[in-house]
Structure formats: structure tokens, C-alpha cells
PDB file of N, CA and C in Angstrom:
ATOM      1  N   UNK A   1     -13.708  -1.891  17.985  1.00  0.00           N
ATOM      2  CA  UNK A   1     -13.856  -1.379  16.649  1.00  0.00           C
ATOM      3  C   UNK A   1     -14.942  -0.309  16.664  1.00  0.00           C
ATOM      4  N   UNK A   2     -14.931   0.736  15.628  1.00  0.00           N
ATOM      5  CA  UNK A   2     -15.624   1.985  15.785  1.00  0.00           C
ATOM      6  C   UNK A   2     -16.992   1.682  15.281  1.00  0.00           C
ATOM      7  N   UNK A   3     -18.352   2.049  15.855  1.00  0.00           N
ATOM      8  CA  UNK A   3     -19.148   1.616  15.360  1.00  0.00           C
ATOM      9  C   UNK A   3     -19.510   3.004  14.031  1.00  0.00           C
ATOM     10  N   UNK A   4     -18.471   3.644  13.915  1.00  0.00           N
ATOM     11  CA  UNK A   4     -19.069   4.820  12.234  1.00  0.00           C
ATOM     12  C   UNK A   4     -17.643   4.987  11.789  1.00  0.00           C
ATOM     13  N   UNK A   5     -17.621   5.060  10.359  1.00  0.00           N
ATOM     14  CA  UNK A   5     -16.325   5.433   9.655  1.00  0.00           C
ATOM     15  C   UNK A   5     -15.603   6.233  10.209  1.00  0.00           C
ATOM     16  N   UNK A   6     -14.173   6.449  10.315  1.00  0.00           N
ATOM     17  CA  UNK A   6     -13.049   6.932  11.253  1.00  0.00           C
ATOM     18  C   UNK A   6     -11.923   7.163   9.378  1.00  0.00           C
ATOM     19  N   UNK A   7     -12.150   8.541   9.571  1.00  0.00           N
ATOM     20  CA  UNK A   7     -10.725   8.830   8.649  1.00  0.00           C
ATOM     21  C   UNK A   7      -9.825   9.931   8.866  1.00  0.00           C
ATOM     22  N   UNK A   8      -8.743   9.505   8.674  1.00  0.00           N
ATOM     23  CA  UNK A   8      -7.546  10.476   9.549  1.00  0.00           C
ATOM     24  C   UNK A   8      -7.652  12.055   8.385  1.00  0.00           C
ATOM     25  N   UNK A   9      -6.930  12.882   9.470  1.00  0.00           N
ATOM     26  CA  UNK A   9      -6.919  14.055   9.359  1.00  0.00           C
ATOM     27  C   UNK A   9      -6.895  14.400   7.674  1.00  0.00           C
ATOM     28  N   UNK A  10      -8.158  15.470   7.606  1.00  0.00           N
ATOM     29  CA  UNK A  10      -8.358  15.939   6.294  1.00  0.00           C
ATOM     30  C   UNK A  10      -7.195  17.187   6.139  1.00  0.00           C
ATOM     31  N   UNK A  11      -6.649  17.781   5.254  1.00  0.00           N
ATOM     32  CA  UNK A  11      -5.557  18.666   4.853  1.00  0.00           C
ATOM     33  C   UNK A  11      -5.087  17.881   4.377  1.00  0.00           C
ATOM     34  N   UNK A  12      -3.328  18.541   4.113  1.00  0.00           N
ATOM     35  CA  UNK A  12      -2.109  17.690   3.339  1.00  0.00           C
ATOM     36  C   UNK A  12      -1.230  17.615   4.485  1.00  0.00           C
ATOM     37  N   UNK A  13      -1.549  16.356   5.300  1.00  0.00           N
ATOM     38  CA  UNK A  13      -0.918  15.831   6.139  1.00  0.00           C
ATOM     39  C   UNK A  13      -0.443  14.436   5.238  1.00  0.00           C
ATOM     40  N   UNK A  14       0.605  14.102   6.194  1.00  0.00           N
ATOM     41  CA  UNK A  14       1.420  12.386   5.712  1.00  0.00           C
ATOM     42  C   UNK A  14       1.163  11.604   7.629  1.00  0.00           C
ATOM     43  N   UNK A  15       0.381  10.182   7.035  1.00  0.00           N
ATOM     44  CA  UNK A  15       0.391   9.812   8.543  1.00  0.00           C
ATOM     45  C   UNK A  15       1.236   8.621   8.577  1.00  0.00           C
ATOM     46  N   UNK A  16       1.694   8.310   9.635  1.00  0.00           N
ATOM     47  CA  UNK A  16       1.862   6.718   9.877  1.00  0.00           C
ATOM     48  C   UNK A  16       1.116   6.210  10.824  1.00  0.00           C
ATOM     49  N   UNK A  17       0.907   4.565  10.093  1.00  0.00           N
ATOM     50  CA  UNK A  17      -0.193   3.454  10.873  1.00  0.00           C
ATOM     51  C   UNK A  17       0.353   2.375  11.206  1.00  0.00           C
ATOM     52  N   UNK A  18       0.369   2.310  12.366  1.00  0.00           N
ATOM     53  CA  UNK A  18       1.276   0.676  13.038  1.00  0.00           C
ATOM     54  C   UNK A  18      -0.383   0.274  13.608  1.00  0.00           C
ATOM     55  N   UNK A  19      -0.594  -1.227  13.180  1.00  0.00           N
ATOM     56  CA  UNK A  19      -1.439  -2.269  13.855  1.00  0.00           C
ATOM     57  C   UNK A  19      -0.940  -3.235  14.220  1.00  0.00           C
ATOM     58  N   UNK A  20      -1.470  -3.941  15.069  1.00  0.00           N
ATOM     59  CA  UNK A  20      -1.000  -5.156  15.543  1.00  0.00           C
ATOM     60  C   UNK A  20      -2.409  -6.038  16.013  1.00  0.00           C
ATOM     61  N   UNK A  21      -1.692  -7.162  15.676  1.00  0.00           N
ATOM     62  CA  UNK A  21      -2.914  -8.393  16.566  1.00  0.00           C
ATOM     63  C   UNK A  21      -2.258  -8.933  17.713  1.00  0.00           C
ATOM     64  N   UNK A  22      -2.679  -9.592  18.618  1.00  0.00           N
ATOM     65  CA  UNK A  22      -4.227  -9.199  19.416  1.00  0.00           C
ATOM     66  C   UNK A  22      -4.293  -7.877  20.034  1.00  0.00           C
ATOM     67  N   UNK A  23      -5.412  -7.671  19.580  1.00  0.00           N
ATOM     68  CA  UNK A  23      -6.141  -6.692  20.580  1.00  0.00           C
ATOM     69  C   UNK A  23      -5.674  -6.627  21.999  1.00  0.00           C
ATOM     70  N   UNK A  24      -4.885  -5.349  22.370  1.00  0.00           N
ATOM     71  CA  UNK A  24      -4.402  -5.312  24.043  1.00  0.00           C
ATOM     72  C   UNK A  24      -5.589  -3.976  24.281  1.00  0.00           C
ATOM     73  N   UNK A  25      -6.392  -3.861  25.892  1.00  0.00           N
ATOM     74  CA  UNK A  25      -6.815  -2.413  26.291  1.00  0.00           C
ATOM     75  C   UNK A  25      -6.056  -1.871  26.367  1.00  0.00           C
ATOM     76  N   UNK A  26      -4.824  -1.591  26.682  1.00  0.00           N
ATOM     77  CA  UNK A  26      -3.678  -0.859  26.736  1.00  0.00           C
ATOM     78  C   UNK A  26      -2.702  -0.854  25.232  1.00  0.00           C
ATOM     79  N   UNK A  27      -3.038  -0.247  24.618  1.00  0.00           N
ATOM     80  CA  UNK A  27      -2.007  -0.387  23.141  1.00  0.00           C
ATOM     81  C   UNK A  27      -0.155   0.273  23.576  1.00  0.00           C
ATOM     82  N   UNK A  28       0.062   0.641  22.558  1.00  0.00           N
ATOM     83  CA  UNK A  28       1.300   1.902  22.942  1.00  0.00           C
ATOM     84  C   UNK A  28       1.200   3.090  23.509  1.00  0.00           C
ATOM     85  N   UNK A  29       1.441   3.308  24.370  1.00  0.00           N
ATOM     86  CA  UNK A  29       1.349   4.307  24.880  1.00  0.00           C
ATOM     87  C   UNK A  29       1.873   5.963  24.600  1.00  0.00           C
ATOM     88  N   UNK A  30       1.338   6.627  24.663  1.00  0.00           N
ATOM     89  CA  UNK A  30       1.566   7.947  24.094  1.00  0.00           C
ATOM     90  C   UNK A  30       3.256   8.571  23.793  1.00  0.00           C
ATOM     91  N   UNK A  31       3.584   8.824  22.941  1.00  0.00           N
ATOM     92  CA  UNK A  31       5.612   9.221  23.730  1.00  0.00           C
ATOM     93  C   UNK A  31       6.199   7.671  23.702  1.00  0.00           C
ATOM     94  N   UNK A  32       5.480   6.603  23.633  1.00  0.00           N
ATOM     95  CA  UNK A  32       6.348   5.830  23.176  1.00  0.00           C
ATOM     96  C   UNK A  32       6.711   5.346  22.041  1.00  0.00           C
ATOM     97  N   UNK A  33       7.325   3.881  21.978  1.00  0.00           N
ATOM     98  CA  UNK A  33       7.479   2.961  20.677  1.00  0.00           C
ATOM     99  C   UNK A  33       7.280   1.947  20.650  1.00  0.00           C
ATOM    100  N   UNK A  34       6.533   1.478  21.589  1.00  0.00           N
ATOM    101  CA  UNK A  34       7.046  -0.304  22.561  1.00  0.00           C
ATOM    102  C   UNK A  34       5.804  -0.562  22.561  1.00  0.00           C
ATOM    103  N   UNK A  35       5.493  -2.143  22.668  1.00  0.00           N
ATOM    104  CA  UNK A  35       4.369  -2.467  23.207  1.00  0.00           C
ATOM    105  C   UNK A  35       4.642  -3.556  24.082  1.00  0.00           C
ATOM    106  N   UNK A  36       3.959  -4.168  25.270  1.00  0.00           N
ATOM    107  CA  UNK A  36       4.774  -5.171  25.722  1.00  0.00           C
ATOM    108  C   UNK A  36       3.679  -6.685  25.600  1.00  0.00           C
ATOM    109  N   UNK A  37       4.454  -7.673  25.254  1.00  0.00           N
ATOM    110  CA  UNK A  37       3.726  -8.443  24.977  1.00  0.00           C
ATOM    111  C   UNK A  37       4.549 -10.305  25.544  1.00  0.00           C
ATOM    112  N   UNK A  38       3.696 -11.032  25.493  1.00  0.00           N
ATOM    113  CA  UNK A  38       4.502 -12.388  25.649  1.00  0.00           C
ATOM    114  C   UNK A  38       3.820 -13.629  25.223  1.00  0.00           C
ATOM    115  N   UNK A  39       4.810 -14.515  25.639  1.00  0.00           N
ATOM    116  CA  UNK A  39       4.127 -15.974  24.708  1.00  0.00           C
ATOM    117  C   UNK A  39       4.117 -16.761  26.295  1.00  0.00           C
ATOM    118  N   UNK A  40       2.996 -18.101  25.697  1.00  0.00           N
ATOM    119  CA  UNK A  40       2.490 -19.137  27.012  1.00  0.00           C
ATOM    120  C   UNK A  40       4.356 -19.986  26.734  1.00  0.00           C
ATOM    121  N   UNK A  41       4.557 -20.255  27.771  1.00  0.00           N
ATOM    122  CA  UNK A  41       5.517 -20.858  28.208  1.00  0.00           C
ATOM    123  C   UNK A  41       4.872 -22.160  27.162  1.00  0.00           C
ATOM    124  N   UNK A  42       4.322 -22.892  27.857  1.00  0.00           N
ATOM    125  CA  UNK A  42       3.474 -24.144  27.397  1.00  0.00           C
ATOM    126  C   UNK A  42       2.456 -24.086  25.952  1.00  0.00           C
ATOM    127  N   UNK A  43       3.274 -24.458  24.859  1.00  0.00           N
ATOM    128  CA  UNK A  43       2.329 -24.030  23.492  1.00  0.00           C
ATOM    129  C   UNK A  43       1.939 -25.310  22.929  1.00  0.00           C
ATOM    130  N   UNK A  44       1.713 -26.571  23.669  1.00  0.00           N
ATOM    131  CA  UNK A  44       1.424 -27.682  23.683  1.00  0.00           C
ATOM    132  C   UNK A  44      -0.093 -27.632  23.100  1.00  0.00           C
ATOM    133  N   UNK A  45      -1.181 -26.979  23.348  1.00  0.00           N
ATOM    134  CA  UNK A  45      -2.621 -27.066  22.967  1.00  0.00           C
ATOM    135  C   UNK A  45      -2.415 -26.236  21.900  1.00  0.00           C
ATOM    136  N   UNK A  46      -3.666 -26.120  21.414  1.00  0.00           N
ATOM    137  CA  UNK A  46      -3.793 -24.960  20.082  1.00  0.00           C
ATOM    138  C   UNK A  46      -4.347 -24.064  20.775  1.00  0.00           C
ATOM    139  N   UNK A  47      -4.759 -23.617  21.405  1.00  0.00           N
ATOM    140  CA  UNK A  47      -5.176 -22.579  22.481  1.00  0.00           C
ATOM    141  C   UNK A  47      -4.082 -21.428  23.172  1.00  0.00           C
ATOM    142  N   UNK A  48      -3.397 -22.385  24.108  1.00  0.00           N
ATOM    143  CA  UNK A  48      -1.973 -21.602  24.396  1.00  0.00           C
ATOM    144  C   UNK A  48      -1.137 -21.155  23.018  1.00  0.00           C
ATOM    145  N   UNK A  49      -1.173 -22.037  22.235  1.00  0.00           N
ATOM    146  CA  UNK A  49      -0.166 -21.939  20.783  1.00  0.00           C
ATOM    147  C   UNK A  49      -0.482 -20.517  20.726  1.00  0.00           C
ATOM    148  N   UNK A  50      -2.392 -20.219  19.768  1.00  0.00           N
ATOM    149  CA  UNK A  50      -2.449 -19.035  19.116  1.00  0.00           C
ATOM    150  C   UNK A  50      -2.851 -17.922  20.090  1.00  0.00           C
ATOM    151  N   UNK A  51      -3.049 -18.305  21.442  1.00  0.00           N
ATOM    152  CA  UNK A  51      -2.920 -16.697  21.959  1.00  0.00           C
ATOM    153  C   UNK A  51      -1.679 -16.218  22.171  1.00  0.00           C
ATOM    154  N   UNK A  52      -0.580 -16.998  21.945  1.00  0.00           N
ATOM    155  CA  UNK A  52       0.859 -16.589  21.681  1.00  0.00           C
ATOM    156  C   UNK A  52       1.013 -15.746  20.148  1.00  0.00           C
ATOM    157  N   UNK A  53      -0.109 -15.924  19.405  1.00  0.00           N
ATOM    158  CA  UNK A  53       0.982 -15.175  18.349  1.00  0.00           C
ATOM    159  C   UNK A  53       0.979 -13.713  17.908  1.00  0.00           C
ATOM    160  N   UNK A  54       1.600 -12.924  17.434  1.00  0.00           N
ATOM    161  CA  UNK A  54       1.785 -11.395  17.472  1.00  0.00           C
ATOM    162  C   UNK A  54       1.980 -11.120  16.086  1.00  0.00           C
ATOM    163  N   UNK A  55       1.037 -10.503  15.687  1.00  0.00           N
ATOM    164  CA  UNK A  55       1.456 -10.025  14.424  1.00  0.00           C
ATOM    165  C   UNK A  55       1.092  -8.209  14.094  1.00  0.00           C
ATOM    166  N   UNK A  56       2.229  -7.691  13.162  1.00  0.00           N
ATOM    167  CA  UNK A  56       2.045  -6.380  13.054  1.00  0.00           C
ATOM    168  C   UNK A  56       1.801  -6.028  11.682  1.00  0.00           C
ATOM    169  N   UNK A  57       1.584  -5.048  11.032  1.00  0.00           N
ATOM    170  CA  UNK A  57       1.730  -4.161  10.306  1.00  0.00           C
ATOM    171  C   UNK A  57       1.959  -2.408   9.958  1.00  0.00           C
ATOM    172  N   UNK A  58       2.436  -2.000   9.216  1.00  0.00           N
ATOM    173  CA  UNK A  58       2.605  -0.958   9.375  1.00  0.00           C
ATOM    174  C   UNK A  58       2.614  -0.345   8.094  1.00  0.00           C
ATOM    175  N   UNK A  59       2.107   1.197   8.131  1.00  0.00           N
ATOM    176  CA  UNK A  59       2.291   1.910   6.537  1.00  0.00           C
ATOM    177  C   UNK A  59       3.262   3.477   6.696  1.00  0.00           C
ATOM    178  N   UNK A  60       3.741   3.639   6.526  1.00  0.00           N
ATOM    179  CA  UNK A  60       4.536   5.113   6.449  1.00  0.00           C
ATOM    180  C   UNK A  60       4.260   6.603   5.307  1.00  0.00           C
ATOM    181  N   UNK A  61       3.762   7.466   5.958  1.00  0.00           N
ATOM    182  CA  UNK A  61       4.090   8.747   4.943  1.00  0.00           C
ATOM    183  C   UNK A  61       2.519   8.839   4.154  1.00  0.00           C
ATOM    184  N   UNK A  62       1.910   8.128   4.311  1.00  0.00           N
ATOM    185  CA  UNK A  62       0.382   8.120   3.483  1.00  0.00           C
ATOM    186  C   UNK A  62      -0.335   9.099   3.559  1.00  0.00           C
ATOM    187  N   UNK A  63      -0.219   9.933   2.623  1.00  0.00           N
ATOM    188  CA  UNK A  63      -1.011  11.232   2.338  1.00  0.00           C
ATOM    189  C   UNK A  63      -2.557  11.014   2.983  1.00  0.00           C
ATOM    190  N   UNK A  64      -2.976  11.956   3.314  1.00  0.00           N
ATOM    191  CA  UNK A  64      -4.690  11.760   3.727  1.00  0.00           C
ATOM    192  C   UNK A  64      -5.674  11.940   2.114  1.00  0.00           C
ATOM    193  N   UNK A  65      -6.331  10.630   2.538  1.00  0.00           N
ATOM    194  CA  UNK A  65      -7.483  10.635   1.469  1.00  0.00           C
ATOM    195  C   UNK A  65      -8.695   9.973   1.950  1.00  0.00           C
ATOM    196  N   UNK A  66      -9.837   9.654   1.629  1.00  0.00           N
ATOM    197  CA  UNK A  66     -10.804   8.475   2.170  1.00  0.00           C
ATOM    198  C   UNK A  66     -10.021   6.945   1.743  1.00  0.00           C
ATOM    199  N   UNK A  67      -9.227   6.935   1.255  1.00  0.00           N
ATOM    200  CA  UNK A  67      -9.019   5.349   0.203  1.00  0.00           C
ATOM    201  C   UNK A  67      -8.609   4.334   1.846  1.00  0.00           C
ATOM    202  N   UNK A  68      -8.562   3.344   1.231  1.00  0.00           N
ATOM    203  CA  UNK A  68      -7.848   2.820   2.670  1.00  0.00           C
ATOM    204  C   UNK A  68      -6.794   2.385   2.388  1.00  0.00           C
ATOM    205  N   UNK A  69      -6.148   2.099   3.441  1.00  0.00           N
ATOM    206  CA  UNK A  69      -4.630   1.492   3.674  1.00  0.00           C
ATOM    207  C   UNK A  69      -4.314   0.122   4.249  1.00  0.00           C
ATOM    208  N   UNK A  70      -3.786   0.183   2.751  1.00  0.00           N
ATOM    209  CA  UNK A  70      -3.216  -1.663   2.684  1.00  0.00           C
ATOM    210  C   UNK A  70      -2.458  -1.707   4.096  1.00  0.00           C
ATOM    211  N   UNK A  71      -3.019  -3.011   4.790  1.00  0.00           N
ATOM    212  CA  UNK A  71      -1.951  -2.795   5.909  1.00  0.00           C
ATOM    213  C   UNK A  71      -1.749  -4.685   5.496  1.00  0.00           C
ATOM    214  N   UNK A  72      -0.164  -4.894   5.783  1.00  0.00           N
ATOM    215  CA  UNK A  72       0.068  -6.488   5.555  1.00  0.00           C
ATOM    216  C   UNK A  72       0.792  -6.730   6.777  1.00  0.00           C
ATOM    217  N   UNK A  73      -0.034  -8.031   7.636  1.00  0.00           N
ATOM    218  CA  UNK A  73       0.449  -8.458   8.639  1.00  0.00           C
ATOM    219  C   UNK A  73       1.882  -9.562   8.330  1.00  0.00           C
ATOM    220  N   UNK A  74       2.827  -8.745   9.794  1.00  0.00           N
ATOM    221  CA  UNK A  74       3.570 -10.524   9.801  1.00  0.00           C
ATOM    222  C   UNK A  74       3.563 -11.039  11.292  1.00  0.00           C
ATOM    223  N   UNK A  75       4.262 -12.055  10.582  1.00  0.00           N
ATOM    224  CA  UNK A  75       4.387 -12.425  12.107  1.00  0.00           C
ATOM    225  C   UNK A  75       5.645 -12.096  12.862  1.00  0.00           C
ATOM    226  N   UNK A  76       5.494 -12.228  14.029  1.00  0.00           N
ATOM    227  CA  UNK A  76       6.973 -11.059  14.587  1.00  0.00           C
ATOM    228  C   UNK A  76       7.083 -12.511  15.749  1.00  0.00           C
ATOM    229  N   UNK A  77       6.732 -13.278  16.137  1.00  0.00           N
ATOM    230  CA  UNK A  77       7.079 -14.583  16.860  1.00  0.00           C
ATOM    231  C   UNK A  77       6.652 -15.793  15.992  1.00  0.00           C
ATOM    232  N   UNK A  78       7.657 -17.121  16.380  1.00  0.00           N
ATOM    233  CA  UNK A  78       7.726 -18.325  15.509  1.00  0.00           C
ATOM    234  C   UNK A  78       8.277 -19.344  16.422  1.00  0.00           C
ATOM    235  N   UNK A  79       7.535 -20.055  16.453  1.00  0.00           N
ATOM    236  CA  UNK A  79       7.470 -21.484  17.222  1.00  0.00           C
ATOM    237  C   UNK A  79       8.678 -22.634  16.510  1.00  0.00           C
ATOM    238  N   UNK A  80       9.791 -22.945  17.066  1.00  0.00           N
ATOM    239  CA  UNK A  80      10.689 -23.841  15.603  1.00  0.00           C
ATOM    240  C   UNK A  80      11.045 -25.145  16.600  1.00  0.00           C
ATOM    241  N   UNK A  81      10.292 -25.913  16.329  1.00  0.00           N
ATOM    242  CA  UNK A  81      10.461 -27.737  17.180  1.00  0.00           C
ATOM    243  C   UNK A  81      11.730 -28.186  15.817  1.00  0.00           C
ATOM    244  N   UNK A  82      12.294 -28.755  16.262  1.00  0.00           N
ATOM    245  CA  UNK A  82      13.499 -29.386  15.553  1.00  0.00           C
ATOM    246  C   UNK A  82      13.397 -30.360  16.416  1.00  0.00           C
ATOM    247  N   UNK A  83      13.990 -31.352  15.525  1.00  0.00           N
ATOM    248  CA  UNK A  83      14.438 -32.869  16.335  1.00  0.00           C
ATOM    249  C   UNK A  83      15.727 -33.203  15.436  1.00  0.00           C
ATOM    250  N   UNK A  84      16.915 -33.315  15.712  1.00  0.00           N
ATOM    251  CA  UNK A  84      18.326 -33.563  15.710  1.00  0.00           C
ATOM    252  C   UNK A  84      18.231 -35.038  15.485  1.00  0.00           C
ATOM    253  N   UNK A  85      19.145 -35.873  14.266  1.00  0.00           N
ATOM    254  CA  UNK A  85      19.370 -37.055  14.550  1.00  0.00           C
ATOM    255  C   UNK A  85      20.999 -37.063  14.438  1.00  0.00           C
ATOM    256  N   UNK A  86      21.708 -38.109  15.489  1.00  0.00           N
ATOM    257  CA  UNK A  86      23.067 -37.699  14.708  1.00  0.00           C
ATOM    258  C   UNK A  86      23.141 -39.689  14.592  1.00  0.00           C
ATOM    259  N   UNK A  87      23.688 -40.119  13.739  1.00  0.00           N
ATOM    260  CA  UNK A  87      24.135 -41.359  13.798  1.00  0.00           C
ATOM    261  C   UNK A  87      25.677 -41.090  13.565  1.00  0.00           C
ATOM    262  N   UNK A  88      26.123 -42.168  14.546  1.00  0.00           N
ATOM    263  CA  UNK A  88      27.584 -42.402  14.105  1.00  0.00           C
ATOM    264  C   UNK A  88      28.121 -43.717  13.221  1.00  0.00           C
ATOM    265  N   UNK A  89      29.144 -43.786  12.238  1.00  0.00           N
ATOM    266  CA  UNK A  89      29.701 -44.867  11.821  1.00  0.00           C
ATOM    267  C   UNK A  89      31.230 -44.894  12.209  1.00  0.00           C
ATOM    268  N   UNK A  90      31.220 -46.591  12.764  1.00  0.00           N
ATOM    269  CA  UNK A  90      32.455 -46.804  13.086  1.00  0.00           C
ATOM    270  C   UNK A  90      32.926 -47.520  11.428  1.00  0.00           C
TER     271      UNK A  90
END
């Protein structure tokens, strides 16, 4: 994180802002669209669980001003345990 205020280009520009959690040193790379990312095989602890999870946000077309930009995370991976019962009647 920047240690002094950071605001995008002054004129009448329109920007777009994609964030994401967690923090990678390597983000997207220039010319691309992708980021590459993965989940612990094993999400048994709460540890493995939440360094599995990925969440993004994004804003489109936002004129330049000082104001800031709402950014709303989701989640883009989901953990779904199901347990199935079937009974039969004769």
C-alpha cells in the first residue's frame, strides 16, 4: 500500500479499476486479462480454508476526480459440503 495519496490521471479521462484479494507480488500482467490463482486441496483448517479465498471487484468508465471509488468485493470461489441422504421404502 502507498505510503502518500495516489489519484489517477487528472484531465477528462474515463478509467477502469479491477482489485482483487489476496495480495499476489505479481498482479496481472501488462497486455493481459488473467490472473492466476488456486485453492489448498485440503480446506479442512481455517487456515488452508481462507488462504483459498479470492475475491474481486471492479468499476468501469469513472471519470477522473479526487472522490473515491466504491469498489464491492465478491467472491469468485465457494466451498459447497453437501451430505446426500437417500432412504428407501419398500
Amino acid at each position: 500500500m502507498s505510503e502518500k495519496e495516489q489519484y489517477y490521471p487528472t484531465g477528462d479521462y474515463k478509467c477502469d479499476f479491477i482489485s482483487y484479494y489476496p495480495y499476489q507480488k505479481v498482479g496481472i500482467k501488462a497486455g493481459k486479462s488473467e490472473i492466476g490463482v488456486s485453492v489448498n486441496k485440503d480446506q479442512t483448517s481455517t487456515g488452508s480454508f481462507s488462504s483459498s479465498d479470492f475475491l474481486v471487484a471492479s468499476q468501469k468508465n469513472i471519470i477522473t476526480s479526487t472522490a473515491p471509488v466504491d469498489l464491492n468485493y465478491k467472491h469468485i470461489f465457494l466451498q459447497n459440503k453437501n451430505k446426500t441422504e437417500i432412504k428407501w421404502k419398500r
